[in-house]
C-alpha atoms as a PDB file:
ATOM      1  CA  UNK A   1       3.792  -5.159   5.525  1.00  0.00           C
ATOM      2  CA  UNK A   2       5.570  -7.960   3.345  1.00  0.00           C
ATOM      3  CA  UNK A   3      10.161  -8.079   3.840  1.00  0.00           C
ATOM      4  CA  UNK A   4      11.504  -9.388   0.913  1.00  0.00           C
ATOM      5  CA  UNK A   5      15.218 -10.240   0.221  1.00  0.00           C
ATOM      6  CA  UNK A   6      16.611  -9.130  -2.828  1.00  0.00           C
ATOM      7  CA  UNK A   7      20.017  -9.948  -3.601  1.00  0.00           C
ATOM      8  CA  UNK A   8      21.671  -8.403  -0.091  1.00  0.00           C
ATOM      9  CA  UNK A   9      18.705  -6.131   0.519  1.00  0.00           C
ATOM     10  CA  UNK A  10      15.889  -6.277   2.476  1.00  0.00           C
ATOM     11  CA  UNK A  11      12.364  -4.059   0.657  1.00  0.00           C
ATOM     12  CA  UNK A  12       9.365  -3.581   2.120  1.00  0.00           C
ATOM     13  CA  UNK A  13       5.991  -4.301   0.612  1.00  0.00           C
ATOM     14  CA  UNK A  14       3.228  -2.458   1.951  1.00  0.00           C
ATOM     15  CA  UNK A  15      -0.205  -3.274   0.624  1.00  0.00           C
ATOM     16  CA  UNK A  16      -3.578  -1.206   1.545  1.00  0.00           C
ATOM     17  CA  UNK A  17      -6.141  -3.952   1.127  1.00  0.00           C
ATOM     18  CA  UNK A  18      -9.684  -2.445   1.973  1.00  0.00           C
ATOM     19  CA  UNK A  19     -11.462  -6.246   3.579  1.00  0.00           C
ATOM     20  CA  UNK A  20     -12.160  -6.900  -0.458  1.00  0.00           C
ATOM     21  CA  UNK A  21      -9.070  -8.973  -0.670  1.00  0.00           C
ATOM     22  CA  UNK A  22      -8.136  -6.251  -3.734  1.00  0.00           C
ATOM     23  CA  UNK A  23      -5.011  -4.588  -4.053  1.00  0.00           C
ATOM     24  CA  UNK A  24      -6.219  -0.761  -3.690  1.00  0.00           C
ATOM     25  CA  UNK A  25      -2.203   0.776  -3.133  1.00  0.00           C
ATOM     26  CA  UNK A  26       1.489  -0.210  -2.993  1.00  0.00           C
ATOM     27  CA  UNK A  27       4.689   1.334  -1.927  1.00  0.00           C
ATOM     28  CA  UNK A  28       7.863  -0.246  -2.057  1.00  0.00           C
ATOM     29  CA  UNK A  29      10.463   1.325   0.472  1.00  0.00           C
ATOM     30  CA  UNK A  30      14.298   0.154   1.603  1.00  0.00           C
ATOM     31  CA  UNK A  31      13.034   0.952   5.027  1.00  0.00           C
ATOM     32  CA  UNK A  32      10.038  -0.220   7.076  1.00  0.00           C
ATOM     33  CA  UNK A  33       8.830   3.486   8.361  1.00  0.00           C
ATOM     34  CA  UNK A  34       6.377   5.465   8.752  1.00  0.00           C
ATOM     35  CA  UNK A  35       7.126   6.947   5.694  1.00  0.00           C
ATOM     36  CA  UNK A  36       6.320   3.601   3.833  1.00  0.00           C
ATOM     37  CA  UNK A  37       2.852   3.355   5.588  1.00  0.00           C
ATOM     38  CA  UNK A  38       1.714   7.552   4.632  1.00  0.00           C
ATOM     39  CA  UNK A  39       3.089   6.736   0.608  1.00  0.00           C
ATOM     40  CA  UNK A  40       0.682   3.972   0.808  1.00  0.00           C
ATOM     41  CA  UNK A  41      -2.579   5.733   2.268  1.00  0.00           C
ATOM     42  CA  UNK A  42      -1.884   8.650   0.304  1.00  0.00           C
ATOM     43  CA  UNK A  43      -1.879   6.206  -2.781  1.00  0.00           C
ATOM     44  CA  UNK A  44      -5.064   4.537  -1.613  1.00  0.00           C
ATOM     45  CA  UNK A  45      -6.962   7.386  -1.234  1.00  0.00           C
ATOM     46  CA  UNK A  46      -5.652   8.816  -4.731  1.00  0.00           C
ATOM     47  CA  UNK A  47      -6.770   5.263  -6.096  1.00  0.00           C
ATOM     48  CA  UNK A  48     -10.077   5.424  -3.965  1.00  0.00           C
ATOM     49  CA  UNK A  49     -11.480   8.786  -3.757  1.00  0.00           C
ATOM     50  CA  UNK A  50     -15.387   8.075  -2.630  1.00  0.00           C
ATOM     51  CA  UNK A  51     -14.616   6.114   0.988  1.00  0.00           C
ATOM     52  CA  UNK A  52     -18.439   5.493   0.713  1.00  0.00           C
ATOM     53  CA  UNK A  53     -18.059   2.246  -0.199  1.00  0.00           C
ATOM     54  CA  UNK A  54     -20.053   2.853  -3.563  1.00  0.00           C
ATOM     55  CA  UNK A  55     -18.264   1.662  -6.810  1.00  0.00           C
ATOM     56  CA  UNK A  56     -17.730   3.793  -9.105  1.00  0.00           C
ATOM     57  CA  UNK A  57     -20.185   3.694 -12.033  1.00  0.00           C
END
């Protein structure tokens, strides 16, 4: 979870980085929820459908 400041805003990065330093998923929220973290797993596992490790050929 990354807080930047935007003008008089706060936004919330959250980043689902799978120990390959690559950017799998990303949500950007006003609010540092739950919500935030289940936008980004749902993205990651759109993004990353065989959890096998395997690439994909």
């Amino acid at each position: 979870m990354t807080q930047y400041r935007v003008g008089d805003e706060k936004l919330f990065l959250s980043i689902k980085d799978l120990c390959s330093k690559d950017i799998i998923a990303y949500h950007i929220s006003k609010r540092n929820d739950n919500e935030l973290v289940l936008e980004t797993f749902k993205a990651a596992f759109e993004a990353q459908k065989d959890v096998t490790g395997k690439m994909p050929v």
